[in-house]
N, C-alpha and C. Protein backbone atom coordinates (compact mmCIF):
# COMPACT_ATOMS: atom_id res chain seq x y z
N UNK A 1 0.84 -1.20 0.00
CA UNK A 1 0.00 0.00 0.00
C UNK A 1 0.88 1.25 0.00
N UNK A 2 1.65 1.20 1.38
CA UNK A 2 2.68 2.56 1.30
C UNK A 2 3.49 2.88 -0.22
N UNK A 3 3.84 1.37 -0.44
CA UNK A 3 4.74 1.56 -2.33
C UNK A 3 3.92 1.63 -3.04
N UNK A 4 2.74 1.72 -3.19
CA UNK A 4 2.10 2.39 -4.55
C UNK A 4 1.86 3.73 -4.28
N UNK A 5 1.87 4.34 -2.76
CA UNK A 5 1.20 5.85 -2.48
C UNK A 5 2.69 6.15 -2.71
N UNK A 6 3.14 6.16 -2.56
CA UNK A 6 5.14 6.65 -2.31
C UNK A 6 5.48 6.71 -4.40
N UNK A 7 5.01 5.67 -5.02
CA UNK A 7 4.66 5.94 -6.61
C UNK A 7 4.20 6.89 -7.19
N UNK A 8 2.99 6.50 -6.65
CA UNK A 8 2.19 7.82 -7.08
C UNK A 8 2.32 8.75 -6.94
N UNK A 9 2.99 9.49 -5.35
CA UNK A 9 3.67 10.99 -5.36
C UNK A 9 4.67 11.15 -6.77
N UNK A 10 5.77 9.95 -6.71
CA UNK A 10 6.94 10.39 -7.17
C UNK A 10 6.15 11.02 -8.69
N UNK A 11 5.57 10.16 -9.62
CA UNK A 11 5.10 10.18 -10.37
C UNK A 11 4.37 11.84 -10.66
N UNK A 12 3.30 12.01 -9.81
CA UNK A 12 2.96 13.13 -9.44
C UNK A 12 3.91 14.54 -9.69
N UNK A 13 4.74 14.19 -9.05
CA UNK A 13 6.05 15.30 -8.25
C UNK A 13 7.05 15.46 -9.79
N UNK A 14 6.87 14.35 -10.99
CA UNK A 14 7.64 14.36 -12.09
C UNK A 14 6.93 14.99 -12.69
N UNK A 15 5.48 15.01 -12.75
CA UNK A 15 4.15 15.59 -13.65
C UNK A 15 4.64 17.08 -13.51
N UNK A 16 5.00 17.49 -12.52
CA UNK A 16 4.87 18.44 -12.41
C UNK A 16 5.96 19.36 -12.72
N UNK A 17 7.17 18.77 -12.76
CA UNK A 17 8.35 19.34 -12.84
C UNK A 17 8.50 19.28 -14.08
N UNK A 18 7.55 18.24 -15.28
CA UNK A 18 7.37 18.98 -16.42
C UNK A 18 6.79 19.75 -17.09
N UNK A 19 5.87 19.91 -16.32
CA UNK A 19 4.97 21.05 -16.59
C UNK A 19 5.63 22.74 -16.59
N UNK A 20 6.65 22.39 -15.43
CA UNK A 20 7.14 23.59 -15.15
C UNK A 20 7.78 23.85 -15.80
N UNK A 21 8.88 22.73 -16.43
CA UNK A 21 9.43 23.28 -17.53
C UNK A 21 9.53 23.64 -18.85
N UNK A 22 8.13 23.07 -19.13
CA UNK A 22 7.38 23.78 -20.27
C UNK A 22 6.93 24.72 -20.18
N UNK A 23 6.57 25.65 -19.32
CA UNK A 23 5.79 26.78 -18.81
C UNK A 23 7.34 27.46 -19.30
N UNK A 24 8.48 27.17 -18.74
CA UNK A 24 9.62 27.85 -18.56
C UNK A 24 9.82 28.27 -20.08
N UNK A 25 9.85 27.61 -20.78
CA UNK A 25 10.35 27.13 -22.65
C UNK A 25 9.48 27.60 -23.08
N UNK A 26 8.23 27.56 -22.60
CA UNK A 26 6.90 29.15 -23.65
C UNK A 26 7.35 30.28 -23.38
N UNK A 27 7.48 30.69 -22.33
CA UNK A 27 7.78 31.86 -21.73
C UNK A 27 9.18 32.85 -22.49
N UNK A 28 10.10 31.59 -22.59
CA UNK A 28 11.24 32.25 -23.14
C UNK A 28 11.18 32.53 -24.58
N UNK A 29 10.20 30.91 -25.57
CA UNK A 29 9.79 31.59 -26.36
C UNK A 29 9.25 32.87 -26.82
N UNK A 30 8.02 33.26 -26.23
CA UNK A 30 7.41 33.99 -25.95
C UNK A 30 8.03 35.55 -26.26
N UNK A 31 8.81 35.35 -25.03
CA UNK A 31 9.65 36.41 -25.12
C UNK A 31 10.67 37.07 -26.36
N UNK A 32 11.44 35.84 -26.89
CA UNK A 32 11.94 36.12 -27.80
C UNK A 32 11.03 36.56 -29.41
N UNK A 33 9.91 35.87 -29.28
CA UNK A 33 9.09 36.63 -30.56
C UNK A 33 8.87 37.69 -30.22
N UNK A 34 7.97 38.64 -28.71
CA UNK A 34 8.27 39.69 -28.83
C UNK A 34 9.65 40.69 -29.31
N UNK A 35 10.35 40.42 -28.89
CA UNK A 35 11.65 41.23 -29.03
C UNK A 35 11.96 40.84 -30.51
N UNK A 36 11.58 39.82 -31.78
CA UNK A 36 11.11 40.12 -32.77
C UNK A 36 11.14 41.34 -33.21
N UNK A 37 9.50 41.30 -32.99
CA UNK A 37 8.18 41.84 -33.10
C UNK A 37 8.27 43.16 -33.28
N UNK A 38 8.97 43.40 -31.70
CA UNK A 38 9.67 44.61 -31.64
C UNK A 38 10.10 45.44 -32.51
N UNK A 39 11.66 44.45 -32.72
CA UNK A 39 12.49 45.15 -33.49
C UNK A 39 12.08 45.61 -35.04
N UNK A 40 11.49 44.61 -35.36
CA UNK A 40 10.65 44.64 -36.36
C UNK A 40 9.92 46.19 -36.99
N UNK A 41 9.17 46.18 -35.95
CA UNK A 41 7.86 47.26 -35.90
C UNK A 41 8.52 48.40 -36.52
N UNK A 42 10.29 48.59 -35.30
CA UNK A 42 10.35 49.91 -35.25
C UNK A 42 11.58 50.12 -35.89
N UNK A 43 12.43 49.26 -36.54
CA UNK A 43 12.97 49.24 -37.93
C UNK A 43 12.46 49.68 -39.26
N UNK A 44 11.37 49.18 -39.33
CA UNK A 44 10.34 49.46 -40.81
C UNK A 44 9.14 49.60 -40.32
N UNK A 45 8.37 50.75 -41.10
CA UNK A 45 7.27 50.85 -40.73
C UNK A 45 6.16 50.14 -41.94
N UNK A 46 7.06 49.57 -42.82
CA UNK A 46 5.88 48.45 -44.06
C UNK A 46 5.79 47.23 -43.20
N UNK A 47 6.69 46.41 -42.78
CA UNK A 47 6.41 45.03 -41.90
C UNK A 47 5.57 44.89 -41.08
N UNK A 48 4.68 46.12 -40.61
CA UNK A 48 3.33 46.11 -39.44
C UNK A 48 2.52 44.65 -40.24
N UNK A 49 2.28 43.96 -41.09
CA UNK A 49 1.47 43.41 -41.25
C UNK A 49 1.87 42.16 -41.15
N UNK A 50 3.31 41.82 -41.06
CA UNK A 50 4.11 40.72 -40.48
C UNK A 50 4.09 40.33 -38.57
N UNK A 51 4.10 41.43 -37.98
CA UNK A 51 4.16 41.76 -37.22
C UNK A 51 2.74 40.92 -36.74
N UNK A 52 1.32 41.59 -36.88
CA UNK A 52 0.39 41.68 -36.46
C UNK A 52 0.47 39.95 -36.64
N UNK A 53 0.74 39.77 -37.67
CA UNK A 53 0.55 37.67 -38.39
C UNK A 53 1.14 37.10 -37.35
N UNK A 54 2.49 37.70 -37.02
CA UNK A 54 3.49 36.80 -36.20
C UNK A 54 2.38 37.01 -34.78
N UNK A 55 2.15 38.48 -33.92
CA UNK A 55 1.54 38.15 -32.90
C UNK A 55 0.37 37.79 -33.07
N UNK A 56 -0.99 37.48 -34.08
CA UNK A 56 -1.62 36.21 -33.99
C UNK A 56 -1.69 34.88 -33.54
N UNK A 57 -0.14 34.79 -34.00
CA UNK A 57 0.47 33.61 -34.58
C UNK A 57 0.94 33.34 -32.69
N UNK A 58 1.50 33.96 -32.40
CA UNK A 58 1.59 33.86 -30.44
C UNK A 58 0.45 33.78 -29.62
N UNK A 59 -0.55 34.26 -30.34
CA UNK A 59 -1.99 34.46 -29.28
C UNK A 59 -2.32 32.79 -29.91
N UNK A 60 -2.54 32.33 -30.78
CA UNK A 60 -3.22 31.31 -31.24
C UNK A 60 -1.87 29.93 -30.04
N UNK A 61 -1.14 30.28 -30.02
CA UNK A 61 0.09 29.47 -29.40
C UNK A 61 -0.09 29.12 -28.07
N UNK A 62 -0.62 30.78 -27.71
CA UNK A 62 -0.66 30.77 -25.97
C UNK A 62 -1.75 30.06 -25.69
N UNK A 63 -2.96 29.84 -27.14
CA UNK A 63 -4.47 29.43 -26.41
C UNK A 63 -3.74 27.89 -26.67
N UNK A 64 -3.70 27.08 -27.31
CA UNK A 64 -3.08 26.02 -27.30
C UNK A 64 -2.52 25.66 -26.27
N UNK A 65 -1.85 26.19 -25.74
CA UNK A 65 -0.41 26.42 -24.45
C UNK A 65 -1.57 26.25 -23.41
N UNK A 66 -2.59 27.02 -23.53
CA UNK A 66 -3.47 27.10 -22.41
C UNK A 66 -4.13 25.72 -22.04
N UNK A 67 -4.91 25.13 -23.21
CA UNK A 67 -5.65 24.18 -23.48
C UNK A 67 -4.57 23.09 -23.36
N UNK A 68 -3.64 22.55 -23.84
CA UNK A 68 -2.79 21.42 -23.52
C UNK A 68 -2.20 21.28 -21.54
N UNK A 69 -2.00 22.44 -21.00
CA UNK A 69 -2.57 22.75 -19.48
C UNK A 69 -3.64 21.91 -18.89
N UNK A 70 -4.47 23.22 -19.45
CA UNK A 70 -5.66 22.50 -18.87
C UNK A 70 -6.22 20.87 -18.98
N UNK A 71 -5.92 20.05 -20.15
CA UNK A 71 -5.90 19.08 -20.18
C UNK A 71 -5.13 17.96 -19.43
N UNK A 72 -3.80 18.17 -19.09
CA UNK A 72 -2.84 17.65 -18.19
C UNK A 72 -3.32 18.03 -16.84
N UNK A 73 -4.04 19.44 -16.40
CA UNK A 73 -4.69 18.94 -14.87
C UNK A 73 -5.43 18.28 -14.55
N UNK A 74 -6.38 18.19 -15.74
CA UNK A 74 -7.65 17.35 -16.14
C UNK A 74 -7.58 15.95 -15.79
N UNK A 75 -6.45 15.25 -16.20
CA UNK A 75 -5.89 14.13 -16.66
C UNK A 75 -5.28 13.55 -15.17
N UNK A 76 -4.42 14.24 -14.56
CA UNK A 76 -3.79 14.68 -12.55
C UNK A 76 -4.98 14.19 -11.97
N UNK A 77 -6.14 14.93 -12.21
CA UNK A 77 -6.78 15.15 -11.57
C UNK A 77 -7.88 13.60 -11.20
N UNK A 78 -7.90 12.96 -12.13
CA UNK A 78 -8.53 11.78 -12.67
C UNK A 78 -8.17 11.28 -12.22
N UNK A 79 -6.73 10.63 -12.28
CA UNK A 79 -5.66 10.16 -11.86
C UNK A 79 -5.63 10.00 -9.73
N UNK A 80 -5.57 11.24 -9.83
CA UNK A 80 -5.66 11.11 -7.97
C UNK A 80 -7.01 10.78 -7.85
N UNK A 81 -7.89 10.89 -8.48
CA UNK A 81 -9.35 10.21 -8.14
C UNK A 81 -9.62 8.81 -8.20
N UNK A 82 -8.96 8.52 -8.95
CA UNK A 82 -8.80 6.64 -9.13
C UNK A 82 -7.66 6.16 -7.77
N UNK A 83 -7.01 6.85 -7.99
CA UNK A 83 -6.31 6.09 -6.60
C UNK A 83 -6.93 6.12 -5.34
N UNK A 84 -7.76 7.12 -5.08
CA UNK A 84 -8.15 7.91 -4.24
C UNK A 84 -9.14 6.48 -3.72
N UNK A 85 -10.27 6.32 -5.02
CA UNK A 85 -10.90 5.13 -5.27
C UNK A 85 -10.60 3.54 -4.82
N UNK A 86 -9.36 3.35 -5.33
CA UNK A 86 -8.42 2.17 -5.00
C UNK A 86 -7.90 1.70 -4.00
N UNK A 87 -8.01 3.19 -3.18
CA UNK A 87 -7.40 2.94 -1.59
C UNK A 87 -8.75 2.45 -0.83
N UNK A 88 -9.73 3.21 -1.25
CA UNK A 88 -10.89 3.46 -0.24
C UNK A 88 -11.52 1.53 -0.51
N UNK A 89 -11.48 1.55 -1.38
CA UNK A 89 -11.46 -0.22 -1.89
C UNK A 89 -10.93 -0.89 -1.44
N UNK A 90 -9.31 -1.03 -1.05
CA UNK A 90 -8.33 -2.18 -0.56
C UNK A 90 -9.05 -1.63 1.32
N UNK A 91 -9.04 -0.64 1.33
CA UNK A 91 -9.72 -0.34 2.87
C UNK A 91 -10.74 -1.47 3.55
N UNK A 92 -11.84 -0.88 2.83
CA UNK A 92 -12.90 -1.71 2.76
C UNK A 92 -12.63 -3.37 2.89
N UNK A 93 -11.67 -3.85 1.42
CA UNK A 93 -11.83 -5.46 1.82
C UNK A 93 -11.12 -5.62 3.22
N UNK A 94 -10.18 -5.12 3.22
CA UNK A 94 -9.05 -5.07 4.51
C UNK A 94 -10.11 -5.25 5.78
N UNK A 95 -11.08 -4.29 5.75
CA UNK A 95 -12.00 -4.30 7.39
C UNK A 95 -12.56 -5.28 6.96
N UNK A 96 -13.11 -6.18 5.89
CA UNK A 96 -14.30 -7.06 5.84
C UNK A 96 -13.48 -8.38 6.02
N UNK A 97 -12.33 -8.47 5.77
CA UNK A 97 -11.13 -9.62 6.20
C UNK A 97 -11.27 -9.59 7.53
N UNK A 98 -10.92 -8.40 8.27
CA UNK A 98 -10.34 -8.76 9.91
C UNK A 98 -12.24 -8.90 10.41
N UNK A 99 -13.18 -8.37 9.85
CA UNK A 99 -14.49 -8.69 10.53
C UNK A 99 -14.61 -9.94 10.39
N UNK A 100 -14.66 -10.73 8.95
CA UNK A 100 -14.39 -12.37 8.68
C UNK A 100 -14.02 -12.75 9.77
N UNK A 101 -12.61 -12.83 9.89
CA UNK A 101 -11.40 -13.22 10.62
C UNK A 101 -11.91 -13.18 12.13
N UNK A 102 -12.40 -12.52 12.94
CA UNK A 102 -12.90 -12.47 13.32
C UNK A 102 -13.95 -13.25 14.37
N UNK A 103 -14.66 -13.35 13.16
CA UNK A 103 -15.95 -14.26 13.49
C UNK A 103 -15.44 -15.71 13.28
């Protein structure tokens, strides 16, 4: 029992440390298309329409970015509910053994 809960953290605790570092790797992306974008803008003033495509092109990224998120908590979240499930189960037979046992 303890080695599957002691799993499931670790597991957990990895979920998450990739998450973070994808958060980290948009971000820097992110950043670097602005500073693009930027330079872009205020180099030439004909490329505004490159500009506007490219930051589309980041907003459509970030909703993605958002939605692939939200799906992975979604997914966590399920996840600790089934175990959650599994314990409350091995519980259960466990007391209906020692009540058996018991009698």
């Amino acid at each position: 029992m303890m080695m599957t809960m002691m799993m499931m953290m670790m597991m957990m605790m990895m979920m998450m440390m990739m998450m973070m570092m994808m958060m980290m790797m948009m971000m820097m992306m992110m950043m670097i298309m602005m500073m693009m974008t930027t330079t872009t803008a205020t180099t030439t003033a004909t490329t505004t329409t490159t500009t506007t495509m490219m930051m589309m092109m980041m907003m459509i990224m970030m909703m993605m970015m958002m939605m692939m998120m939200m799906m992975m908590m979604m997914m966590m979240m399920m996840m600790m509910m089934m175990m959650m499930m599994m314990m409350m189960m091995m519980m259960m037979i466990m007391m209906m053994m020692v009540v058996v046992v018991r009698r």
